[in-house]
Protein backbone atom coordinates (compact mmCIF):
# COMPACT_ATOMS: atom_id res chain seq x y z
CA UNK A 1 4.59 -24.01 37.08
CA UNK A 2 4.69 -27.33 35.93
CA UNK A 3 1.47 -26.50 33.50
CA UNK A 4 3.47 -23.16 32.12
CA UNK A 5 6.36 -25.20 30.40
CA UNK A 6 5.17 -27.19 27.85
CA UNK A 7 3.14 -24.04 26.82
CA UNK A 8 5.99 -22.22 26.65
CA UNK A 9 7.97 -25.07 24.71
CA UNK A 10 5.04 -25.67 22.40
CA UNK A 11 5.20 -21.78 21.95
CA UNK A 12 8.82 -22.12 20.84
CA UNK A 13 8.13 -24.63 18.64
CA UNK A 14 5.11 -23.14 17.03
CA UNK A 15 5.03 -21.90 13.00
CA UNK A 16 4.71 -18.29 14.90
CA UNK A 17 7.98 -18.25 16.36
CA UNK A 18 9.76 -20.10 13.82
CA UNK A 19 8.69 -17.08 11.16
CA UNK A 20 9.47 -14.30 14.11
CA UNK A 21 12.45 -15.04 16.64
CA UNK A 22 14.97 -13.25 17.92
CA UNK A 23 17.74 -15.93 17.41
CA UNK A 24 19.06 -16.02 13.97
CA UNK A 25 19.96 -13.05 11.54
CA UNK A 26 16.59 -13.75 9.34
CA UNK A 27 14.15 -14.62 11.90
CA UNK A 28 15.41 -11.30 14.05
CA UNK A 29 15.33 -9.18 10.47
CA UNK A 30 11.63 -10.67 10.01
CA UNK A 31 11.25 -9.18 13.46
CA UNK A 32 12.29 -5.37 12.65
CA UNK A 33 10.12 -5.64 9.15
CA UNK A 34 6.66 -6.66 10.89
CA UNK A 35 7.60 -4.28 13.95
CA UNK A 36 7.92 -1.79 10.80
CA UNK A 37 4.93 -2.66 9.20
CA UNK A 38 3.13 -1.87 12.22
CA UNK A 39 4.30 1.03 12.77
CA UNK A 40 4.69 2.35 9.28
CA UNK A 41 0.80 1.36 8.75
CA UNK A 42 -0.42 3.43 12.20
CA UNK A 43 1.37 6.18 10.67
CA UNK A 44 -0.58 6.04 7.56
CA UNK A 45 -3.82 5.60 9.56
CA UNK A 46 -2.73 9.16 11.72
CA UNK A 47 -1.31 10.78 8.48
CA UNK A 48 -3.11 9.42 5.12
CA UNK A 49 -6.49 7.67 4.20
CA UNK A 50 -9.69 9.08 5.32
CA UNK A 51 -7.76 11.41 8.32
CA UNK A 52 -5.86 12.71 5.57
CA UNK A 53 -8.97 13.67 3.39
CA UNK A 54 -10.31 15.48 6.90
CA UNK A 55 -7.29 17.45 7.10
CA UNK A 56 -7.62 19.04 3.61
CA UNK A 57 -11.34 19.27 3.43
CA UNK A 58 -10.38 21.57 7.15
CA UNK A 59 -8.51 23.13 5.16
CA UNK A 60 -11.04 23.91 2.23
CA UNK A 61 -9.36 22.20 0.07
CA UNK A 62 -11.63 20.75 -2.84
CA UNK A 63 -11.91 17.35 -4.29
CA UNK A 64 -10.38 18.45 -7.04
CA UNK A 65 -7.57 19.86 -4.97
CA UNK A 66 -7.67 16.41 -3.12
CA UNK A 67 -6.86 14.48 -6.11
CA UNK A 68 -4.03 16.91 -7.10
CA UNK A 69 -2.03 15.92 -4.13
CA UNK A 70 -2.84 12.58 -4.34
CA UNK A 71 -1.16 12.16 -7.65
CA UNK A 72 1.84 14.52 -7.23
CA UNK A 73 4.00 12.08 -5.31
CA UNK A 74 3.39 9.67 -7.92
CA UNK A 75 4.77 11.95 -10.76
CA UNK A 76 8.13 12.40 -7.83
CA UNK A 77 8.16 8.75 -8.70
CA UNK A 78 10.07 9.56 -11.66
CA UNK A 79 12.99 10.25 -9.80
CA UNK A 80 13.49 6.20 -8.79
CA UNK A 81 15.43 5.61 -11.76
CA UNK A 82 18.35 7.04 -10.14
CA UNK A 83 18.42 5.24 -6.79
CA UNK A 84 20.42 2.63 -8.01
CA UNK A 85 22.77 5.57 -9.43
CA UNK A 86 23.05 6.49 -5.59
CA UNK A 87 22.54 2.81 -3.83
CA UNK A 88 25.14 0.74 -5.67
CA UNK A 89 28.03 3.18 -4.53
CA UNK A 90 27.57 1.76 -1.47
CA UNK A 91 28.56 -2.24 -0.59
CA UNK A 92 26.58 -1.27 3.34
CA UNK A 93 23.93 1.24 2.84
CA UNK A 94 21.85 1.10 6.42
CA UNK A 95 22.25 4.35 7.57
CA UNK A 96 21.92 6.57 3.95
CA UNK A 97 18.82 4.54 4.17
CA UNK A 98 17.84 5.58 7.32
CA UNK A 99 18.92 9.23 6.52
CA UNK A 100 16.24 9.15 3.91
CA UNK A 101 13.53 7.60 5.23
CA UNK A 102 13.51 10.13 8.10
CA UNK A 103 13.90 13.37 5.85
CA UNK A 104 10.87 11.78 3.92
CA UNK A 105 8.53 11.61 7.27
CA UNK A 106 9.97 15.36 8.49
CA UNK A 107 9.17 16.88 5.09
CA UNK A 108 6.00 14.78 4.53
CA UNK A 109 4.62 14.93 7.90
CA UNK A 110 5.87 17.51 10.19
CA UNK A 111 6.45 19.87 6.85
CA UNK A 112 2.82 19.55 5.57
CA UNK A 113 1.39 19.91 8.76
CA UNK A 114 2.75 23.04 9.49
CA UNK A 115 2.28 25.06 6.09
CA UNK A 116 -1.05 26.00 7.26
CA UNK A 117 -0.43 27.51 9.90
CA UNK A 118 2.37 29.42 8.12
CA UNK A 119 0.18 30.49 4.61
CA UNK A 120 -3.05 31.68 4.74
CA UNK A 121 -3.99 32.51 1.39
CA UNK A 122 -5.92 29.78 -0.35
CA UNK A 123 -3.75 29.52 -4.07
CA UNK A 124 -0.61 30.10 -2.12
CA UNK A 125 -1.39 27.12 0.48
CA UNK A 126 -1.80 24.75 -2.36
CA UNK A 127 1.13 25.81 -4.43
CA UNK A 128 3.31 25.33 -0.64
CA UNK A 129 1.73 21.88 0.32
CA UNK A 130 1.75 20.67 -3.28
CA UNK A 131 5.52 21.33 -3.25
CA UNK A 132 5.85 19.72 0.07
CA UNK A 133 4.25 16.66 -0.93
CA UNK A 134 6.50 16.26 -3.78
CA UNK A 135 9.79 17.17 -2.20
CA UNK A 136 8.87 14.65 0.64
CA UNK A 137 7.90 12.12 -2.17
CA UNK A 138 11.17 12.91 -4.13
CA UNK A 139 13.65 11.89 -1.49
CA UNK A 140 11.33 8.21 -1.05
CA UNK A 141 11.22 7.28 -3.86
CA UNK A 142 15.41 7.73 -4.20
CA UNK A 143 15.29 5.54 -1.17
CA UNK A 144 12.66 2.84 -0.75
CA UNK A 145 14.21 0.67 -3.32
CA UNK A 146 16.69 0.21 -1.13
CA UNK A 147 14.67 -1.69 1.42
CA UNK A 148 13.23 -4.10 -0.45
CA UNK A 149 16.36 -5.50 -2.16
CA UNK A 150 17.94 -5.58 1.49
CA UNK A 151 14.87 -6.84 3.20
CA UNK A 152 14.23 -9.53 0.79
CA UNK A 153 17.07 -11.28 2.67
CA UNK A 154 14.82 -12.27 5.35
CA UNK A 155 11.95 -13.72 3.61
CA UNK A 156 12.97 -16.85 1.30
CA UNK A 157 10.19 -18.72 -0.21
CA UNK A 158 10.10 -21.78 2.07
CA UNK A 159 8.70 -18.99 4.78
CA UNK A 160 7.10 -16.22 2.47
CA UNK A 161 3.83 -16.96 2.85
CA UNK A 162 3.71 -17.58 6.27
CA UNK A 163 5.22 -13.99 6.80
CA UNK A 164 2.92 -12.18 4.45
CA UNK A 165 -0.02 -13.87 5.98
CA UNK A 166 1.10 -13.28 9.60
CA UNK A 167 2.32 -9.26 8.65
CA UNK A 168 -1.04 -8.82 7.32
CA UNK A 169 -2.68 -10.01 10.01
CA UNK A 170 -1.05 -8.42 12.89
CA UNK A 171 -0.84 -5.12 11.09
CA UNK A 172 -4.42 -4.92 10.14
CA UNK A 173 -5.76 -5.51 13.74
CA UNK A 174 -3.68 -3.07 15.43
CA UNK A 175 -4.13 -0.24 13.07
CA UNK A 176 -7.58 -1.18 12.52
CA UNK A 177 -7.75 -0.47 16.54
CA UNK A 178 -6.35 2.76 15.93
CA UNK A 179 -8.28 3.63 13.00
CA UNK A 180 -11.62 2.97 14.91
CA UNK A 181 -10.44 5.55 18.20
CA UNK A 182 -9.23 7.89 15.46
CA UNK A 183 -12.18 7.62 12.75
CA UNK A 184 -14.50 8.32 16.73
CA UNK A 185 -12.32 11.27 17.67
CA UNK A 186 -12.57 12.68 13.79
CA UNK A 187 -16.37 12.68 13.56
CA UNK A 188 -16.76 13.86 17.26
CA UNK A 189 -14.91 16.98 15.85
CA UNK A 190 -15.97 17.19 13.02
CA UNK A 191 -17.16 21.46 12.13
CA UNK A 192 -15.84 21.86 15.70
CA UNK A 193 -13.64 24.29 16.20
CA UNK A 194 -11.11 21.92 17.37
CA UNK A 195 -11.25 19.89 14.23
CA UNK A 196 -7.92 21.54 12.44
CA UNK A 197 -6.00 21.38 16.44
CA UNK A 198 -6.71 17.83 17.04
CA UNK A 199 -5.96 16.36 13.77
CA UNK A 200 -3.14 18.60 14.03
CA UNK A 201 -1.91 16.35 17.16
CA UNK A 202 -2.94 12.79 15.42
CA UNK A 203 -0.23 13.93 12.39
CA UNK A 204 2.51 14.92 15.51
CA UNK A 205 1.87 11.67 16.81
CA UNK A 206 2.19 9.82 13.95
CA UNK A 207 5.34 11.60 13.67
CA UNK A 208 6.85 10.22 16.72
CA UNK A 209 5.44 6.60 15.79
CA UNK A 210 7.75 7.48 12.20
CA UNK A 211 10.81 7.80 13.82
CA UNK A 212 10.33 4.56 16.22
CA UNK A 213 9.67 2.88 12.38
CA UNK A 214 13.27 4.80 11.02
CA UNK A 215 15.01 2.79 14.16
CA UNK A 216 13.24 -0.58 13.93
CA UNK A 217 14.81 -0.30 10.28
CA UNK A 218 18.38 0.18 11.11
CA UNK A 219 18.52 -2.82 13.20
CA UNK A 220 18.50 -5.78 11.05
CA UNK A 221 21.96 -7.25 9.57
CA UNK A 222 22.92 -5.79 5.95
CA UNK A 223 24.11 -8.71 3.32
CA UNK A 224 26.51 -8.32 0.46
CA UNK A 225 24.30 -7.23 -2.58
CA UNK A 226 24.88 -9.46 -5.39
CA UNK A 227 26.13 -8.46 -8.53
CA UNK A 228 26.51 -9.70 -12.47
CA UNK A 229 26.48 -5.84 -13.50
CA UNK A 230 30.35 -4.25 -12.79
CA UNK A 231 29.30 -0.83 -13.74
CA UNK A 232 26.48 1.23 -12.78
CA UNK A 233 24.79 2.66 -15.20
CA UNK A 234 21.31 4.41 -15.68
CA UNK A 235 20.10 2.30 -18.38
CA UNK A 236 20.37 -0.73 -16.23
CA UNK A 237 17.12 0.01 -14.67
CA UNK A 238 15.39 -0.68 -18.06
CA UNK A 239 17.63 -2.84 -19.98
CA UNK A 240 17.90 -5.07 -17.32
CA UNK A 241 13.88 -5.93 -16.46
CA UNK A 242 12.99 -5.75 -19.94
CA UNK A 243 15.58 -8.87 -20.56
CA UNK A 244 13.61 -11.11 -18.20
CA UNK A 245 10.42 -12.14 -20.18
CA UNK A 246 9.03 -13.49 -16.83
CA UNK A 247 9.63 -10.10 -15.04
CA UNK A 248 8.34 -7.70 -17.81
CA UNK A 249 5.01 -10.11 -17.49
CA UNK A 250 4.51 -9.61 -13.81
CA UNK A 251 5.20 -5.91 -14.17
CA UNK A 252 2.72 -6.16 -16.65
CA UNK A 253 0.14 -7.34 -14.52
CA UNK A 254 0.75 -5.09 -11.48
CA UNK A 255 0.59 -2.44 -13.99
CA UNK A 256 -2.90 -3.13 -14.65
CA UNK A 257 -4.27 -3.75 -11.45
CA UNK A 258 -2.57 -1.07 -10.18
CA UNK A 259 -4.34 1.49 -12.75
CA UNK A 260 -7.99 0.17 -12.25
CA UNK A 261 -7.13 0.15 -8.82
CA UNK A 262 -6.25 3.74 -8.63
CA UNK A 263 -9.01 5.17 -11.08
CA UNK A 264 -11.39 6.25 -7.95
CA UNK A 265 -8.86 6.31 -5.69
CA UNK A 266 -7.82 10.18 -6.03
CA UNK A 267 -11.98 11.10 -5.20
CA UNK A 268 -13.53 7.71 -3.20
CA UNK A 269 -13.01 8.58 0.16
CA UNK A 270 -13.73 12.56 -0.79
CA UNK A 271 -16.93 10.93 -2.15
CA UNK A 272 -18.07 8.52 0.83
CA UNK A 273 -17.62 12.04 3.27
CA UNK A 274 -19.07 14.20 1.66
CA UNK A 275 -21.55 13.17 -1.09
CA UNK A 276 -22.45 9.33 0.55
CA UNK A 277 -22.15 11.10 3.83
CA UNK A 278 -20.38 8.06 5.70
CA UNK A 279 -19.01 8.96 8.65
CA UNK A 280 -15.31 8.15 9.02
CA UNK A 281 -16.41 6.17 11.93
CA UNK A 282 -17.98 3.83 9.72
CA UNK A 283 -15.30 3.26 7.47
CA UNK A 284 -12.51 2.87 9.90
CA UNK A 285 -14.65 0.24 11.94
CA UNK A 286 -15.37 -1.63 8.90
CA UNK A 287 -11.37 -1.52 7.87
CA UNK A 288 -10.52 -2.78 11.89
CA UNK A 289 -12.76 -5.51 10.73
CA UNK A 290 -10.68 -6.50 7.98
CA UNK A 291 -8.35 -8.03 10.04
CA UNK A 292 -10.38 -10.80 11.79
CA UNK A 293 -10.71 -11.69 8.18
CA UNK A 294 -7.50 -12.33 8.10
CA UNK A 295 -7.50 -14.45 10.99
CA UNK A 296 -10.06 -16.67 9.86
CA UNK A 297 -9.85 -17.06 6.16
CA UNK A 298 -6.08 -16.36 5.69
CA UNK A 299 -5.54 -20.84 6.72
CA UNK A 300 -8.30 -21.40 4.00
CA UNK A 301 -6.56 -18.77 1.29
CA UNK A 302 -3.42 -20.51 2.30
CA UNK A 303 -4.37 -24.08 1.38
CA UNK A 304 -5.81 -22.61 -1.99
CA UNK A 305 -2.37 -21.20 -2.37
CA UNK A 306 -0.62 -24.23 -1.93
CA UNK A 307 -3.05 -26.51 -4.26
CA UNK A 308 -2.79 -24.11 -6.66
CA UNK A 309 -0.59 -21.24 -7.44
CA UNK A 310 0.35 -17.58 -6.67
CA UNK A 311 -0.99 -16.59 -9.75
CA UNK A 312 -3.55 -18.73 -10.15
CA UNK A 313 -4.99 -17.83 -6.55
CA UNK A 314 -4.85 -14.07 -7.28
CA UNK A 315 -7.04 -14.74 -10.62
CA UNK A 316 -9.81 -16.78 -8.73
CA UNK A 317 -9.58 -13.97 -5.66
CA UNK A 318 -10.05 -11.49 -9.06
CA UNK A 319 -12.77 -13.38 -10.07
CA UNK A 320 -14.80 -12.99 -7.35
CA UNK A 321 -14.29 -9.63 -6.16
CA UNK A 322 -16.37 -8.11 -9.56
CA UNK A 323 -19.52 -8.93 -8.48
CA UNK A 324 -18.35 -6.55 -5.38
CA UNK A 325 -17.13 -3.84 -7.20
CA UNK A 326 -20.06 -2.93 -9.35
CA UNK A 327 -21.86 -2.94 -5.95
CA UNK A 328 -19.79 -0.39 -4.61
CA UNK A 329 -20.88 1.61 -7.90
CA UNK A 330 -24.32 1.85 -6.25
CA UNK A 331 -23.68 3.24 -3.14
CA UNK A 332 -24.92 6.84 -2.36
CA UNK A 333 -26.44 8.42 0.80
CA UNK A 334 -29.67 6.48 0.53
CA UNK A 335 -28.53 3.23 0.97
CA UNK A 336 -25.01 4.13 2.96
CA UNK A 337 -26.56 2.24 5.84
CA UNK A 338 -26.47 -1.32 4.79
CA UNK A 339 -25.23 -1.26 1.15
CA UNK A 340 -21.29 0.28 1.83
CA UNK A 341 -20.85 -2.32 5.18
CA UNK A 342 -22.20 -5.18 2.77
CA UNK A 343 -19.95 -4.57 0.54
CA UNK A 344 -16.70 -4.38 2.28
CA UNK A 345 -17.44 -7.58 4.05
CA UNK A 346 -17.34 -9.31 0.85
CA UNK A 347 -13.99 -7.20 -0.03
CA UNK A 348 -12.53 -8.20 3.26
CA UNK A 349 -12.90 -11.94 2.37
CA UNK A 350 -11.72 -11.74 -0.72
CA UNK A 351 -8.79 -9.48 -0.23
CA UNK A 352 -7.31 -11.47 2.29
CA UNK A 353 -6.48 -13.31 -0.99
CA UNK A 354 -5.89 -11.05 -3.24
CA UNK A 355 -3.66 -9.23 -0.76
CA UNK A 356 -1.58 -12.21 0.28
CA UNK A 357 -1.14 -13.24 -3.11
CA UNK A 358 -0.36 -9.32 -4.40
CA UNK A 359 2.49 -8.81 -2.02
CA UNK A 360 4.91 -11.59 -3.72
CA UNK A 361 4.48 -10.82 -7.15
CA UNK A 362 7.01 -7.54 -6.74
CA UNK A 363 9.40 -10.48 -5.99
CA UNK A 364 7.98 -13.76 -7.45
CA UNK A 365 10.17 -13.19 -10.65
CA UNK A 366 12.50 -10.96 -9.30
CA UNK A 367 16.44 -12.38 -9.85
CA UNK A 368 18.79 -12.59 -7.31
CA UNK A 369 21.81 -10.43 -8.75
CA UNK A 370 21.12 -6.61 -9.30
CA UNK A 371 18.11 -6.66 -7.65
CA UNK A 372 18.35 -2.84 -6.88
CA UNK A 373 17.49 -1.78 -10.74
CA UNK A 374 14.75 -4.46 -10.80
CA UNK A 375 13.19 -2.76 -7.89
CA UNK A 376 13.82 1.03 -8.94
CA UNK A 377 11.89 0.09 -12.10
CA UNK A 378 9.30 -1.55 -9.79
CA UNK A 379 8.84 1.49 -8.33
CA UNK A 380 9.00 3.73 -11.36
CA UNK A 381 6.68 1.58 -13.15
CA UNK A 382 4.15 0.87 -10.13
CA UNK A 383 3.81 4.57 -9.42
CA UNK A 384 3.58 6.32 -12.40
CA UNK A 385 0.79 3.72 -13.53
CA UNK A 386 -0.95 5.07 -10.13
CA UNK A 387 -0.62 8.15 -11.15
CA UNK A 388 -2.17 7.66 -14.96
CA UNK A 389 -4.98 5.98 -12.97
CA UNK A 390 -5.59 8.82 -10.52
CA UNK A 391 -5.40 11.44 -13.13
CA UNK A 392 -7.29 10.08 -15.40
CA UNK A 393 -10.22 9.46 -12.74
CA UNK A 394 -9.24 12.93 -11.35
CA UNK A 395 -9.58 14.59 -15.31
CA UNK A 396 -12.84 12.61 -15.54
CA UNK A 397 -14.21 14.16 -12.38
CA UNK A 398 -13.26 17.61 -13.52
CA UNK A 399 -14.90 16.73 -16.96
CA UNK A 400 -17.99 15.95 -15.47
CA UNK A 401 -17.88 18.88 -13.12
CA UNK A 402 -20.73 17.64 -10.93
CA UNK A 403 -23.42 15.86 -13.44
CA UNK A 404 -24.94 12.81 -13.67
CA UNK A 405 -25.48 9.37 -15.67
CA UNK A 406 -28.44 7.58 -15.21
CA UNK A 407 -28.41 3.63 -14.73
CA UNK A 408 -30.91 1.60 -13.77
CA UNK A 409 -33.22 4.03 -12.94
CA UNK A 410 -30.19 5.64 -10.31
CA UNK A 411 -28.23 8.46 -10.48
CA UNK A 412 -24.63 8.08 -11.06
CA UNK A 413 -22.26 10.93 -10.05
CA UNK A 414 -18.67 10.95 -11.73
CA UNK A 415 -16.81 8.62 -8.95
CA UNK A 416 -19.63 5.88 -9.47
CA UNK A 417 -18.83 5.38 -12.86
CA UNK A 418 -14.98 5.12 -12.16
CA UNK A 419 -15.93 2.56 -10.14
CA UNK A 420 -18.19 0.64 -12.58
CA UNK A 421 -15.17 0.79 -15.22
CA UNK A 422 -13.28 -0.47 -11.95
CA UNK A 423 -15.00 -3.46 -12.49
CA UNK A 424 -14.87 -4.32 -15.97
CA UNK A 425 -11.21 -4.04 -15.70
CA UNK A 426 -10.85 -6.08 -12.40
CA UNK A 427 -12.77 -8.74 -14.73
CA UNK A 428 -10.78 -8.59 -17.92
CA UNK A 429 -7.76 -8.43 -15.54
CA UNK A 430 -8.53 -12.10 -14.28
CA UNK A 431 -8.95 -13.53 -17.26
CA UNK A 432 -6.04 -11.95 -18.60
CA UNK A 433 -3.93 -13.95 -15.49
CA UNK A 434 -5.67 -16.85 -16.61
CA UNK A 435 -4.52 -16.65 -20.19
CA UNK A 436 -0.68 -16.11 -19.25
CA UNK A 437 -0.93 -18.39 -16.83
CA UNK A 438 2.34 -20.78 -17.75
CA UNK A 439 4.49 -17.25 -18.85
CA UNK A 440 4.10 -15.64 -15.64
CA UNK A 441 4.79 -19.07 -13.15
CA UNK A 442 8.10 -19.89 -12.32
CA UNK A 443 9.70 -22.90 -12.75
CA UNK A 444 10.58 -25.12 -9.93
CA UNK A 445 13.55 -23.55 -8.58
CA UNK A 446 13.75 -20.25 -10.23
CA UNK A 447 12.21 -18.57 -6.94
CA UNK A 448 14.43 -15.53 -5.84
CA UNK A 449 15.92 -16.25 -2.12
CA UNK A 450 14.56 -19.78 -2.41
CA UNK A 451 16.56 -21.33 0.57
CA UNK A 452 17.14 -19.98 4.42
């Protein structure tokens, strides 16, 4: 007993438990946003990603048809603009959130996991599940905005990196857990006759785990929203963002790396099943490994952080993650074995800075008052640049309808050469960062939520 205590008081003194307790408003609403990060990212593991790509391929859906629904809920995206419209009627807004966020997983989860049961004809199942994903995607993106201006509450700059580090790595080891048992299950079935039934079950479960995430959600304490607009109006969402030179620059650069970041994204995974011929075991054990990346580089990432800059960090992380990409290019059936894990290892230790870094800048130069427009133009802007980069690698796989470029002596297939203009973005990306360096740092003080 008398060994137990001071391991229990050094526990409660620990950076840990100072970022995640139970005993202030903030430290209890950091609680409910990892405890919904968890869960929100198992759901995507049972629902999206590479079980997601199994369910449609079950389906006989093509990769063409693949990339279709991966860029519809983008377009729904559209409809952002007018969550502040709906949002700022409201001085509490927990439960209309909440309301939301569950008809979003019903439609988007129980909805499209039905339909083909319920339609059996090929053009009519697509035209049902397309319009299921967008609905779904539709009542989101009037919502998620919402979230993030409340939820920003809870993580002011003097603990925002310790949270983001700590979210992403508790998050990726327990859903990289469940990714490996699922990513087992999924090529154990797969051309079984069970295939469609079981990942039928994995979506019903991560329906259950969506509705624990809708309740985690409502628990936190709501703050007043602050305000220097009186009236609401639509044209707030742009006016507003595009009079803060420091935000339109950030939005700027997640615009960018969110479009060379999407480019293959519509057709890689279809591509690694199906062409490479990686088995989703594979890829799922190498994400699961992602997160004792996290663990052991995210101290050394930090103290580049701190010597540096957000920015500054994210540029270097940039930097060297090319080399990587044009790597991937070269992957193909062949050389599955040892090229693809070789080249995710590298990812993983890079992204643990990229992705620590990434997560601010939606709030780095965010202001405090009317932060709900700032974010619904976030949104807007973030996902309609997706989709521009998914269609346009989607069009480009249709163009090329199944030829080949030759490159070094190796055959590249349409999805390889998104990937190698991947790279050259990612490159001109970094030194772009580098450039507007002093324009996109903020001064001393000019943090959003700078102060418990």
């Amino acid at each position: 007993m008398v060994m137990k205590l001071p391991r229990l008081r050094n526990l409660r003194h620990s950076d840990l438990f100072v970022v995640f307790n139970w005993k202030d408003d903030r430290g209890k609403g950091r609680c409910c946003m990892l405890a919904s990060a968890i869960l929100s990212t198992l759901v995507t593991d049972l629902t999206a990603g590479t079980l997601y790509t199994a369910f449609l391929t079950v389906n006989n859906f093509s990769i063409v048809d693949a990339g279709v629904l991966t860029f519809l809920p983008l377009i729904a995206s559209c409809f952002s603009i007018f969550s502040p419209m709906i949002l700022e009627r409201f001085k509490k807004r927990r439960w209309i959130l909440a309301g939301g966020r569950l008809a979003y997983y019903v439609i988007n989860i129980l909805g499209l996991t039905l339909l083909p049961y319920l339609v059996q004809e090929q053009s009519e199942k697509m035209f049902c599940i397309g319009a299921v994903v967008f609905t779904a995607s539709l009542v989101n993106n009037l919502f998620t905005s919402g979230y993030s201006v409340w939820h920003l509450n809870f993580i002011p700059d003097s603990v925002r990196a310790r949270y983001l580090s700590y979210q992403q790595m508790i998050t990726a080891l327990l859903s990289g857990a469940a990714l490996i048992g699922s990513g087992l299950l999924a090529d154990a079935l797969r051309g079984s006759p069970n295939e469609a039934a079981v990942l039928t079950v994995l979506r019903v479960v991560g329906f259950c785990l969506a509705a624990a995430d809708v309740t985690f959600l409502a628990l936190p304490r709501e703050y007043e929203y602050p305000h220097r607009e009186s009236r609401i109006r639509l044209l707030n969402v742009f006016r507003l963002p595009f009079g803060n030179r420091k935000f339109v620059l950030t939005m700027g650069l997640i615009a960018f790396w969110t479009f060379l970041s999407n480019l293959p994204a519509s057709s890689w995974t279809y591509y690694l099943l199906n062409t490479a011929h990686t088995g989703v075991t594979m890829i799922n054990t190498l994400s699961f490994v992602y997160g004792f990346f996290l663990v052991l580089l995210t101290p050394w990432w930090q103290r580049v952080l701190k010597k540096q800059s957000w920015f500054k960090t994210f540029a270097i992380a940039a930097f060297m993650n090319v080399p990587t990409v044009f790597a991937a290019a070269f992957i193909a059936e062949g050389n599955r074995v040892w090229l693809y894990p070789l080249v995710r290892l590298c990812q993983h230790a890079l992204g643990v800075g990229l992705n620590l870094t990434w997560a601010n800048f939606p709030y780095i130069n965010t202001p405090r008052e009317d932060q709900t427009y700032y974010m619904s133009f976030y949104f807007l802007m973030a996902n309609l640049v997706a989709f521009f980069g998914q269609f346009t690698g989607t069009l480009f796989v249709k163009w090329m309808n199944g030829q080949t470029a030759q490159l070094f002596g190796a055959p590249l297939s349409a999805v390889q050469i998104l990937v190698l203009a991947q790279g050259v973005l990612n490159l001109i990306c970094a030194v772009l960062v580098l450039r507007f360096l002093p324009q996109l740092t903020p001064a001393p003080g000019e943090e959003p939520s700078s102060a418990e």
